[in-house]
N, C-alpha and C. Protein backbone atom coordinates (compact mmCIF):
# COMPACT_ATOMS: atom_id res chain seq x y z
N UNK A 1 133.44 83.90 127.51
CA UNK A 1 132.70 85.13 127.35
C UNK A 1 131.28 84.93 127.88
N UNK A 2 130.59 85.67 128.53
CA UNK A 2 129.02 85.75 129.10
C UNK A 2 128.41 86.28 128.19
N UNK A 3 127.27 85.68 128.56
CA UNK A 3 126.14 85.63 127.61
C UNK A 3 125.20 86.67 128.33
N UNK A 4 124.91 87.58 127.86
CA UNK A 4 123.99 88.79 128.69
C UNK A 4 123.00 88.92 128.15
N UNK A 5 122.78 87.87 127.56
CA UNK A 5 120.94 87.81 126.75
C UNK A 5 119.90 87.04 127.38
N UNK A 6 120.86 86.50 128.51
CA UNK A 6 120.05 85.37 129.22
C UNK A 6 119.19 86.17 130.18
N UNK A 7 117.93 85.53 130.20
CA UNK A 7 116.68 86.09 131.60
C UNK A 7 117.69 86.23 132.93
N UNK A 8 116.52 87.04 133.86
CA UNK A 8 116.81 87.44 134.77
C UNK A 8 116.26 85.93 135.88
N UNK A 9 116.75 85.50 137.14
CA UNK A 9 115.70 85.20 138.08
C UNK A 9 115.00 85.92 138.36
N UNK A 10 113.68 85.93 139.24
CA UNK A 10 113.10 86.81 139.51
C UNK A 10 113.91 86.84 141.15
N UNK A 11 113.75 88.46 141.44
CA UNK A 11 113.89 88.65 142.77
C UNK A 11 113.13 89.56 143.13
N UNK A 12 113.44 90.01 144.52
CA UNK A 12 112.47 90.82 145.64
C UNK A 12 112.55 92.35 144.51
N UNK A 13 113.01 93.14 143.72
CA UNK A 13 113.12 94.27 142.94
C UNK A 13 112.03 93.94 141.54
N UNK A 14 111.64 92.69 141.29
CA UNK A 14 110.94 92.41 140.01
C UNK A 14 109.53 91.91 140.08
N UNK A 15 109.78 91.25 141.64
CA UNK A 15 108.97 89.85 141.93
C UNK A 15 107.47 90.66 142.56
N UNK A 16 106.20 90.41 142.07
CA UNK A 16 105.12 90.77 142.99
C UNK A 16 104.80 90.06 144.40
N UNK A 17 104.71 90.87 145.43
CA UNK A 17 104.54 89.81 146.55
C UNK A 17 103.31 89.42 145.95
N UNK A 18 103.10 88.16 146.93
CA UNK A 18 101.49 87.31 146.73
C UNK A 18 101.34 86.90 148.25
N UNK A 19 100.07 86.27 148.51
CA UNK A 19 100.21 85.71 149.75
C UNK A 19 100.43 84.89 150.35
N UNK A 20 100.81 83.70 149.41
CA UNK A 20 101.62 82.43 149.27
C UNK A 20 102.93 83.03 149.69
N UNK A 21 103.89 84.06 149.29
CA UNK A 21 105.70 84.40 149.22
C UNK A 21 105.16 84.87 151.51
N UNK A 22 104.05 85.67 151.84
CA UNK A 22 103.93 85.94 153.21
C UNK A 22 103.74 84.39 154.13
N UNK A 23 102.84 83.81 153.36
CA UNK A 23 102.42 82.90 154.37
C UNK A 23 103.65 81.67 154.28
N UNK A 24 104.19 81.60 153.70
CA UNK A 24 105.13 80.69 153.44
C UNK A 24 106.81 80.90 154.31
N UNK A 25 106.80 82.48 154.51
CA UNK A 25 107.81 83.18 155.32
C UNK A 25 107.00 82.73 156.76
N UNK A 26 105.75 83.04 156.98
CA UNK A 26 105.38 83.28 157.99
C UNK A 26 105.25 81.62 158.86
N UNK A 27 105.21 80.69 158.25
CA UNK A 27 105.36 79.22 158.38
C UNK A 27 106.80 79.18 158.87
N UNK A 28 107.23 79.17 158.42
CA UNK A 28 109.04 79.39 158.38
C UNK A 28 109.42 79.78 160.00
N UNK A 29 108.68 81.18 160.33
CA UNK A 29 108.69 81.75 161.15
C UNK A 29 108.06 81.22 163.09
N UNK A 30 107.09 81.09 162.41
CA UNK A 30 106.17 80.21 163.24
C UNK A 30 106.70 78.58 163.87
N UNK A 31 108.06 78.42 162.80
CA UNK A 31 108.29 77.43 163.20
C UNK A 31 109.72 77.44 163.94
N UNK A 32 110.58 78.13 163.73
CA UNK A 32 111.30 78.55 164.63
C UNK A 32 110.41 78.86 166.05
N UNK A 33 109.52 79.87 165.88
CA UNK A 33 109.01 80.12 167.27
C UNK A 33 108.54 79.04 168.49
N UNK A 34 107.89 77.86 167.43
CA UNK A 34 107.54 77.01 168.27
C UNK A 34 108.96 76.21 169.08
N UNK A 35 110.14 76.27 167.74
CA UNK A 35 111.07 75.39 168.55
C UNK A 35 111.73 76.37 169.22
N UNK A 36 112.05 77.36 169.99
CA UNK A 36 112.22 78.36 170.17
C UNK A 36 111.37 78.31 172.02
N UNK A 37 110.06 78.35 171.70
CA UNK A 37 108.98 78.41 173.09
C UNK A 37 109.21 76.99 173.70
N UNK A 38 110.07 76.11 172.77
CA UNK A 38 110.22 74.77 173.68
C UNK A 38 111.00 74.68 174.98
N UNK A 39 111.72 75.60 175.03
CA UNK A 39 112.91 76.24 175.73
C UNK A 39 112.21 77.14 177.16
N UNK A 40 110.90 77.77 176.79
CA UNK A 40 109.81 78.21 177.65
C UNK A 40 109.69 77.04 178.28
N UNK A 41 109.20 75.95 177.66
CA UNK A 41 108.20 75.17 178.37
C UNK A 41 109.25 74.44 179.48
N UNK A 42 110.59 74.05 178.86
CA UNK A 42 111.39 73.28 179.54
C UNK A 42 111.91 74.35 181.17
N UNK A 43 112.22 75.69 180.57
CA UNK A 43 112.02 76.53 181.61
C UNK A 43 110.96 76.57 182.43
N UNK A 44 109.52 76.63 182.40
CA UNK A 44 108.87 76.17 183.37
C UNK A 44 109.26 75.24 184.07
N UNK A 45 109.22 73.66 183.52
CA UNK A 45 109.20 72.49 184.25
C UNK A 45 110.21 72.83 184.73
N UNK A 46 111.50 72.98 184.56
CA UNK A 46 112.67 73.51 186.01
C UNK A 46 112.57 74.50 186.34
N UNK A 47 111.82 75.62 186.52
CA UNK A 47 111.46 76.48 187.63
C UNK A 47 110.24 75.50 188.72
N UNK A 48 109.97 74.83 188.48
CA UNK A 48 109.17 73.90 189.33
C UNK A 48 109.62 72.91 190.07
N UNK A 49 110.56 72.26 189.31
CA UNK A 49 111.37 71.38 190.20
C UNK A 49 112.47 72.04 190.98
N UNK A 50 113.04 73.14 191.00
CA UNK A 50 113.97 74.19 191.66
C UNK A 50 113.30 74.20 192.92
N UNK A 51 112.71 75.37 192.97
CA UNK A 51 112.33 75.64 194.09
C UNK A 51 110.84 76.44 193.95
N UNK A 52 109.49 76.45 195.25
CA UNK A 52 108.36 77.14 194.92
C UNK A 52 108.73 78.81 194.49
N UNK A 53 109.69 78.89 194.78
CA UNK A 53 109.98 80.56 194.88
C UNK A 53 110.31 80.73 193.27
N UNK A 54 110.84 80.04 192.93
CA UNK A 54 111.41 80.11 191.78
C UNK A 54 110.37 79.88 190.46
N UNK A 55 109.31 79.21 191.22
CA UNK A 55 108.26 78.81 190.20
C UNK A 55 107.00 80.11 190.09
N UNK A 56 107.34 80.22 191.13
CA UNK A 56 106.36 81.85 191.59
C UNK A 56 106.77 82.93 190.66
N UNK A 57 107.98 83.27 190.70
CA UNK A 57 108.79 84.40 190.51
C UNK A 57 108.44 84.13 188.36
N UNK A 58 108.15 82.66 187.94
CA UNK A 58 108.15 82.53 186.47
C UNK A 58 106.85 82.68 186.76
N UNK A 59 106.01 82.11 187.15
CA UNK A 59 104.42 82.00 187.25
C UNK A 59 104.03 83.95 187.23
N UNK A 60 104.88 84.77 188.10
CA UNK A 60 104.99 86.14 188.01
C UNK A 60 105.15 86.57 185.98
N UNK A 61 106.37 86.36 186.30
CA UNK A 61 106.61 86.76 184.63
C UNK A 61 105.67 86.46 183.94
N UNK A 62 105.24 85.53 183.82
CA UNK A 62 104.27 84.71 182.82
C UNK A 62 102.83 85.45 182.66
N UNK A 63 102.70 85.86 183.66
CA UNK A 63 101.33 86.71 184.26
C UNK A 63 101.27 87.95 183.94
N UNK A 64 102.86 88.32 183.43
CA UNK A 64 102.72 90.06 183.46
C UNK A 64 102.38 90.52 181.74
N UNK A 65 102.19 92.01 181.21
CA UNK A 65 101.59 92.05 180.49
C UNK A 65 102.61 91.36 179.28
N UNK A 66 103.54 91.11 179.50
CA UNK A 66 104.63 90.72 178.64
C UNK A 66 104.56 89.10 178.55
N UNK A 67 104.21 88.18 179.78
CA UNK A 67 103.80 87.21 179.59
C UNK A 67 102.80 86.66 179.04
N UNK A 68 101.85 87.67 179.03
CA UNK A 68 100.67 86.73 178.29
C UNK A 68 100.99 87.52 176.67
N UNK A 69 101.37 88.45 177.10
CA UNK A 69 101.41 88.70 174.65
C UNK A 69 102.43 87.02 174.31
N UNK A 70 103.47 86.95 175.08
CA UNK A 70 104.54 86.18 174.39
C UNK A 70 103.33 85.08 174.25
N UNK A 71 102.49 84.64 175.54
CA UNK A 71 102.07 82.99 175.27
C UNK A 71 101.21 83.26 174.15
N UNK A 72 100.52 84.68 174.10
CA UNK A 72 99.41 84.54 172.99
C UNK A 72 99.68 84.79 171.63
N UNK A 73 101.40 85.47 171.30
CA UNK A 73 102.03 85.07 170.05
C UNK A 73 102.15 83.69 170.00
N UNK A 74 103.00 82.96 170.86
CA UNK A 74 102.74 81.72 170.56
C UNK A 74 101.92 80.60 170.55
N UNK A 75 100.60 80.40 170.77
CA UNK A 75 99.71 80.19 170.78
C UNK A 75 98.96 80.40 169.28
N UNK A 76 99.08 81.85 168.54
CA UNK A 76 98.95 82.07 166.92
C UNK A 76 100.03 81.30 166.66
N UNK A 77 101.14 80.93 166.58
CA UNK A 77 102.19 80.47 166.16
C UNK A 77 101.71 78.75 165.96
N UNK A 78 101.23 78.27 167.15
CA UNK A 78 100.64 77.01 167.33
C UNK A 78 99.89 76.36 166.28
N UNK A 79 98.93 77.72 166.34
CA UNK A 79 97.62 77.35 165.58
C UNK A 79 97.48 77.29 164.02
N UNK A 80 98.56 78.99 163.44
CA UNK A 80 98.82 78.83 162.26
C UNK A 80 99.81 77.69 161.51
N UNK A 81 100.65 77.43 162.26
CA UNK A 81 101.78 76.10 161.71
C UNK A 81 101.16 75.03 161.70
N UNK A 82 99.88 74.66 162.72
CA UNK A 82 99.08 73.85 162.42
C UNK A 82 98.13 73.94 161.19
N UNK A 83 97.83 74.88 161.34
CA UNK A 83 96.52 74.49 159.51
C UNK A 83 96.99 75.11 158.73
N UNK A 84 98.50 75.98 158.58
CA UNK A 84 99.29 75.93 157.39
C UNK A 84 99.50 74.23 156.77
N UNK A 85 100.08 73.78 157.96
CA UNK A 85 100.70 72.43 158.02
C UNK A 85 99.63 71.36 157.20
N UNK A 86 98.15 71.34 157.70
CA UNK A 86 97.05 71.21 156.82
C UNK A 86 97.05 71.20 155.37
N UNK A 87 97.28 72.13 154.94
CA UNK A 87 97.12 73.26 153.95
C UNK A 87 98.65 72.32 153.12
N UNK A 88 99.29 72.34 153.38
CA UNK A 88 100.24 71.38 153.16
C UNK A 88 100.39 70.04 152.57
N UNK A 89 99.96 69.92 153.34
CA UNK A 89 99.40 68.10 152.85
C UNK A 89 98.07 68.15 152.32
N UNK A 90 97.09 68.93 151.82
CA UNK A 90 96.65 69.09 150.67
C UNK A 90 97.35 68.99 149.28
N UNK A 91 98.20 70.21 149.42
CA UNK A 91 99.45 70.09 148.18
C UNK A 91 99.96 68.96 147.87
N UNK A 92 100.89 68.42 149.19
CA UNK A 92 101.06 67.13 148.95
C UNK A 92 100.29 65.86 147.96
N UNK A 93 99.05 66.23 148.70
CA UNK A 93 98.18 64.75 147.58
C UNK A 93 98.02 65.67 146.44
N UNK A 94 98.58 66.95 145.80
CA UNK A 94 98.15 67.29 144.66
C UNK A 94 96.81 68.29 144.70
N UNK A 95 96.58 68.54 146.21
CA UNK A 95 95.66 69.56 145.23
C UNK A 95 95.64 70.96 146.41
N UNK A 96 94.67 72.10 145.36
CA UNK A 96 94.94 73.41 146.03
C UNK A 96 96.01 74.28 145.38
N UNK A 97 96.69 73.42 144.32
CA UNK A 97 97.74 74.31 143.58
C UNK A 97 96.94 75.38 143.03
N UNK A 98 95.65 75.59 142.70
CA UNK A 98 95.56 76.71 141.55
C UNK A 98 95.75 77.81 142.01
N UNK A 99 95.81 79.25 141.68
CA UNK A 99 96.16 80.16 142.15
C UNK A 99 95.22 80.87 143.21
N UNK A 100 93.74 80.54 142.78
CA UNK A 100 92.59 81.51 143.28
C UNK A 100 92.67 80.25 144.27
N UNK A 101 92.58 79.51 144.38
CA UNK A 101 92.47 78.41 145.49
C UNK A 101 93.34 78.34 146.73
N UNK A 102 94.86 78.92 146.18
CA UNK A 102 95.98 78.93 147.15
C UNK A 102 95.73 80.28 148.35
N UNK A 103 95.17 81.45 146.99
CA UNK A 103 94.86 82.50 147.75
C UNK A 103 93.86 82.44 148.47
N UNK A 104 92.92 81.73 148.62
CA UNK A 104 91.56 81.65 149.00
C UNK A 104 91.61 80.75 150.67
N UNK A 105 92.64 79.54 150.39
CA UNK A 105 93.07 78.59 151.45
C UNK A 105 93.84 79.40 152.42
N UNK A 106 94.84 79.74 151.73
CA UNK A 106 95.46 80.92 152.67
C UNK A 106 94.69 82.17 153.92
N UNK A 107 94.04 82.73 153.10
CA UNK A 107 93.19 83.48 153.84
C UNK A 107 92.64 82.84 154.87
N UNK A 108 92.02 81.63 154.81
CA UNK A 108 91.59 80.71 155.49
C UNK A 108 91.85 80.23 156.49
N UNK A 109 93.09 80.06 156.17
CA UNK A 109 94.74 79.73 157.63
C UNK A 109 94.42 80.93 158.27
N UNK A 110 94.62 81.70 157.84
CA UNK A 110 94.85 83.22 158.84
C UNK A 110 93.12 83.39 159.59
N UNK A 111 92.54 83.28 159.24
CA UNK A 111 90.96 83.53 159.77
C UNK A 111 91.21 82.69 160.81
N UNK A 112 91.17 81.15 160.49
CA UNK A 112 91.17 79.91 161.33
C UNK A 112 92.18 79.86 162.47
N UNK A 113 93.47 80.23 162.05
CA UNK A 113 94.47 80.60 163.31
C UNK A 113 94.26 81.94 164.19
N UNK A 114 93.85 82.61 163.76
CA UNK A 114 93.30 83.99 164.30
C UNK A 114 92.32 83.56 165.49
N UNK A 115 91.11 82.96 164.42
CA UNK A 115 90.22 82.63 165.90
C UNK A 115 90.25 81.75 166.85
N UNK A 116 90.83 80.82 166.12
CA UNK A 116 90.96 79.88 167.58
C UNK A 116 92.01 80.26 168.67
N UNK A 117 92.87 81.50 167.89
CA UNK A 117 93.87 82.16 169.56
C UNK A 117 92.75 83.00 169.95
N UNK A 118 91.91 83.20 169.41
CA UNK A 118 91.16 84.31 170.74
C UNK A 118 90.35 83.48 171.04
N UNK A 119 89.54 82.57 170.35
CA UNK A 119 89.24 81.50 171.67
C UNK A 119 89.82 80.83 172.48
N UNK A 120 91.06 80.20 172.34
CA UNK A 120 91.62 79.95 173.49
C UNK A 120 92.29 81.00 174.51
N UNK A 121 92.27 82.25 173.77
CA UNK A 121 92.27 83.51 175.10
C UNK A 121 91.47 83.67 175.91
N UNK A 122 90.38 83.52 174.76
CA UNK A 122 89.10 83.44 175.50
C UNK A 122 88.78 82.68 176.54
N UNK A 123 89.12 81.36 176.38
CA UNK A 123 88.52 80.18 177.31
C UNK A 123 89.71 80.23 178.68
N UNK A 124 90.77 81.06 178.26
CA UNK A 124 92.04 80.96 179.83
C UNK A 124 91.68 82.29 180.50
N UNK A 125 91.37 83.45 179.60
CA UNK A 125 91.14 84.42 180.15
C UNK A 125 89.62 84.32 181.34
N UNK A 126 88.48 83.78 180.87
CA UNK A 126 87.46 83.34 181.77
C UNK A 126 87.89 82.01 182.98
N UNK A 127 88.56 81.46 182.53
CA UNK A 127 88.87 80.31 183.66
C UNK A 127 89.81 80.97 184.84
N UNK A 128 90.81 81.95 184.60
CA UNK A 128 91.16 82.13 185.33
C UNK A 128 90.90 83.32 186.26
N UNK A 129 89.41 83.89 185.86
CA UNK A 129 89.08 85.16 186.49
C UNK A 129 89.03 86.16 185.72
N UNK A 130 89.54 86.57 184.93
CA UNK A 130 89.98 87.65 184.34
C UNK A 130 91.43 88.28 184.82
N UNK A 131 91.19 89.76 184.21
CA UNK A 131 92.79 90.16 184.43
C UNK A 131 93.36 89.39 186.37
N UNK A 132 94.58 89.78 186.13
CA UNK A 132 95.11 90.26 187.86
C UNK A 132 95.74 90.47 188.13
């Protein structure tokens, strides 16, 4: 016979999001993407060893407005899995658990990954001229 007095788990119908349950999806996420863009990169290096035409024709793609959002999602992807990853091994040695602290670090990731993709937009977008 079941016992129907017993608690609930919590789930997505009970549960308050926080920004730990986002950033923790979004790690997750970020990390597929990176292994995911590895597949980019390996695609470059054999569009290069193929043929110049062939490296042109990706060097094209890569350039168009669709190429640079993908590199500059991944590029946030880079940056946040990196000082999530940080943020991490804090926990690890034990600290940063408290709540106002997790939320506070968090925010932090997102500021910190934020800007350093528009600085490094920044710094490819000036090196290479601007648009073209």
């Amino acid at each position: 016979m079941a016992n129907h007095d017993r608690p609930l788990s919590p789930h997505l119908g009970i549960y308050r999001w926080q920004i730990s349950n986002g950033l923790s999806i979004l790690h997750r996420m970020t990390g597929v993407a990176l292994f995911t863009g590895a597949f980019l990169f390996v695609a470059w290096l054999l569009s290069a060893l193929v043929a110049p035409a062939c490296y042109d024709f990706f060097m094209g793609v890569m350039r168009s407005w669709f190429g640079v959002l993908v590199m500059l999602g991944y590029t946030f992807c880079f940056y946040f899995h990196l000082c999530n990853g940080i943020r991490h091994l804090g926990w690890d040695i034990g600290k940063g658990y408290g709540k106002d602290t997790a939320v506070k670090t968090g925010i932090i990731v997102v500021v910190i990954s934020s800007t350093l993709t528009l600085i490094s937009a920044f710094i490819v977008y000036s090196s290479t001229g601007g648009a073209s």
